[in-house]
C-alpha atoms as a PDB file:
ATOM      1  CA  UNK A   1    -132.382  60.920 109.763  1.00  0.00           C
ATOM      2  CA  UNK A   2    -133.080  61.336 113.856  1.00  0.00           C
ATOM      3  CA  UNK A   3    -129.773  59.107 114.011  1.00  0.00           C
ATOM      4  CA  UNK A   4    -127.740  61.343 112.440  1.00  0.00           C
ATOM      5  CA  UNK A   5    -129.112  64.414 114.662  1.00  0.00           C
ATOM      6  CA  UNK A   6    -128.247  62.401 118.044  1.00  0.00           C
ATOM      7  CA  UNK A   7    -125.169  61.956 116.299  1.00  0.00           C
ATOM      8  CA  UNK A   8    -124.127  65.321 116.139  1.00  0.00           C
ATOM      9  CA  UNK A   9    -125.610  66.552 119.180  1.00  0.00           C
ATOM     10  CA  UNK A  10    -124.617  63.132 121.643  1.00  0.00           C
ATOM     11  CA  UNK A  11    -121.529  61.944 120.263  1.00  0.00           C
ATOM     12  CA  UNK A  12    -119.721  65.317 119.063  1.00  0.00           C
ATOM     13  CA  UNK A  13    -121.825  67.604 121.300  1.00  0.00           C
ATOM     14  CA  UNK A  14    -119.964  66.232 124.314  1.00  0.00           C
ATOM     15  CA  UNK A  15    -117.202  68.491 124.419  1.00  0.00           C
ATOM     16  CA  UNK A  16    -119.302  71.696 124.119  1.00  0.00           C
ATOM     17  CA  UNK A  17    -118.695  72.461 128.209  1.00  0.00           C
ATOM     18  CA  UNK A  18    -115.020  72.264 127.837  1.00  0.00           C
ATOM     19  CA  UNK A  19    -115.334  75.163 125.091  1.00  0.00           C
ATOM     20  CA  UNK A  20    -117.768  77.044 127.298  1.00  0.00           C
ATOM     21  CA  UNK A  21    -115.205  76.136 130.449  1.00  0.00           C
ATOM     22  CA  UNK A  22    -112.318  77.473 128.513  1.00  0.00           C
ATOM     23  CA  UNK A  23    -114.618  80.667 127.405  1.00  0.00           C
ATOM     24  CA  UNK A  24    -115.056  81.075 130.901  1.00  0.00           C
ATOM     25  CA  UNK A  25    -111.675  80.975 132.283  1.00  0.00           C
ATOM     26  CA  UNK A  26    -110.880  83.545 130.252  1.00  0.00           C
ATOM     27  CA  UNK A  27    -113.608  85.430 130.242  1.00  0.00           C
ATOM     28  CA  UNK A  28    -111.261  88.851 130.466  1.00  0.00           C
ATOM     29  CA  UNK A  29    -109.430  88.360 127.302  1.00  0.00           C
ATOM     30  CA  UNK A  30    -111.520  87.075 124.292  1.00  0.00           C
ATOM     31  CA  UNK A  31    -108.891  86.406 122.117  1.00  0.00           C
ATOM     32  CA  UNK A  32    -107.245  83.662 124.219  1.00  0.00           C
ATOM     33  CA  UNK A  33    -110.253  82.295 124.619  1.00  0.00           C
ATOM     34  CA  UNK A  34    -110.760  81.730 121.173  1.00  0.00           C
ATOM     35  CA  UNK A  35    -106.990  80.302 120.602  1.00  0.00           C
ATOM     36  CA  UNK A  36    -107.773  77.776 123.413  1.00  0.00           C
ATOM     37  CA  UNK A  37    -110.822  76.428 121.715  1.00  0.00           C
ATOM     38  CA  UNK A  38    -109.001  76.681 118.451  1.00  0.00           C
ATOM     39  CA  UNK A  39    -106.237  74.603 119.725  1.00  0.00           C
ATOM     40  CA  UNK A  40    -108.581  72.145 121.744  1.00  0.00           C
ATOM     41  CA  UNK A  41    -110.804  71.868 118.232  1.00  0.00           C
ATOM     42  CA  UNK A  42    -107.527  71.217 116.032  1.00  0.00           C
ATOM     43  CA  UNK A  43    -106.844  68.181 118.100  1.00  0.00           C
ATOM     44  CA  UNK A  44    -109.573  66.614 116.741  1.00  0.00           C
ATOM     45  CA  UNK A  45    -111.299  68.331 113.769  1.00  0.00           C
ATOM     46  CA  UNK A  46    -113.132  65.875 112.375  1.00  0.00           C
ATOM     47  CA  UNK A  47    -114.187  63.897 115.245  1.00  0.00           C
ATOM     48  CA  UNK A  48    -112.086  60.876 114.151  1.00  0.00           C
ATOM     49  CA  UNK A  49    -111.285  59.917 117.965  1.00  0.00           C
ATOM     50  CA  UNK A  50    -115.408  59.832 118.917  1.00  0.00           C
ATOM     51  CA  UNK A  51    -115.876  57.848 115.633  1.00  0.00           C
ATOM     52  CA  UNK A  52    -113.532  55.420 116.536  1.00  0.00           C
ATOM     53  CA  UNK A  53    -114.592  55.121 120.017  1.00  0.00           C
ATOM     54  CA  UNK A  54    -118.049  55.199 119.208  1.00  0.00           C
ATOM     55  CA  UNK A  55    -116.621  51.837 117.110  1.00  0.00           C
ATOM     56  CA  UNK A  56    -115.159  50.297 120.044  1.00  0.00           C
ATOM     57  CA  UNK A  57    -117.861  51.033 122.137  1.00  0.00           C
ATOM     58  CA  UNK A  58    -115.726  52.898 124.698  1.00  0.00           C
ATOM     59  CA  UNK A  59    -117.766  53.646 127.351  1.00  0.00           C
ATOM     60  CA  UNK A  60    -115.408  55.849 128.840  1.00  0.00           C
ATOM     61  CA  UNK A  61    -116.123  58.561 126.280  1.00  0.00           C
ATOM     62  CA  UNK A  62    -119.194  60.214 127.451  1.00  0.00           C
ATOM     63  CA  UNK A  63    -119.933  61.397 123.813  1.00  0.00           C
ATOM     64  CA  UNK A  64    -120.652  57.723 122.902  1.00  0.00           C
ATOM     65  CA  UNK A  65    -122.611  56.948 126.373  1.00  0.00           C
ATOM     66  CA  UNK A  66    -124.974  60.420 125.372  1.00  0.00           C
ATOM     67  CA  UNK A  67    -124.933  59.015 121.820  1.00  0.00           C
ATOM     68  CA  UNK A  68    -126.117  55.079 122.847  1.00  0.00           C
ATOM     69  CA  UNK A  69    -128.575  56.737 125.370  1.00  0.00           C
ATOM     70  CA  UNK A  70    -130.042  58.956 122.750  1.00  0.00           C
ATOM     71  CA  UNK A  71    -130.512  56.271 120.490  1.00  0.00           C
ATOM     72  CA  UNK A  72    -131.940  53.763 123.202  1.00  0.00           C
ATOM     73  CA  UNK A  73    -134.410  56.669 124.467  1.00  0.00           C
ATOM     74  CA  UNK A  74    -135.396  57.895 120.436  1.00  0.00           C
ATOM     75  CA  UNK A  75    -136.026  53.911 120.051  1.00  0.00           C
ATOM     76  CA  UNK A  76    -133.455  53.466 117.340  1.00  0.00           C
ATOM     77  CA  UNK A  77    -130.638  51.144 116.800  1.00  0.00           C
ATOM     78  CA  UNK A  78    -127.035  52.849 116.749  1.00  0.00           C
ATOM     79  CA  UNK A  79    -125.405  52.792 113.730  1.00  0.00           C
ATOM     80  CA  UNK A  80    -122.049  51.748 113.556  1.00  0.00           C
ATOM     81  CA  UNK A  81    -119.643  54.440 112.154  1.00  0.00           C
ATOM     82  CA  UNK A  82    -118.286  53.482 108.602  1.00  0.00           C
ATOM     83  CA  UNK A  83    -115.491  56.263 107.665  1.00  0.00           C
ATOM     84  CA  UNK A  84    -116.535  57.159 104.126  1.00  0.00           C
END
């Protein structure tokens, strides 16, 4: 199960310093904060756009570069994402 954990934590735990940036520019008002993540998350809730790059081996997403460099460091194979 290490595979899924990279997966989770390289592929989708990419965009976790745009969240923090966004907490950051508005560090004086909470509330916005939280509506920009909100609206940054709701793009994308259920990671459909890293699964399909993560397909297509875009390298341009660093999610799937952490992910593939996880994988290669843990000494596993990457899995290729089947949408179930």
């Amino acid at each position: 199960m290490e595979w899924g954990i990279a997966h989770e934590l390289a592929l989708h735990g990419s965009d976790v310093s745009k969240y923090v940036e966004a907490y950051r520019e508005n560090k004086n008002n909470p509330v916005k904060a939280s509506e920009v993540i909100e609206r940054m998350m709701a793009q994308d809730p259920h990671g459909d756009k890293d699964h399909a790059d993560l397909e297509n081996n875009n390298l341009s997403n660093i999610g799937v570069v952490n992910y593939l460099n996880t994988m290669k460091e843990m000494g596993l194979n990457p899995k290729k994402q089947v949408k179930e």
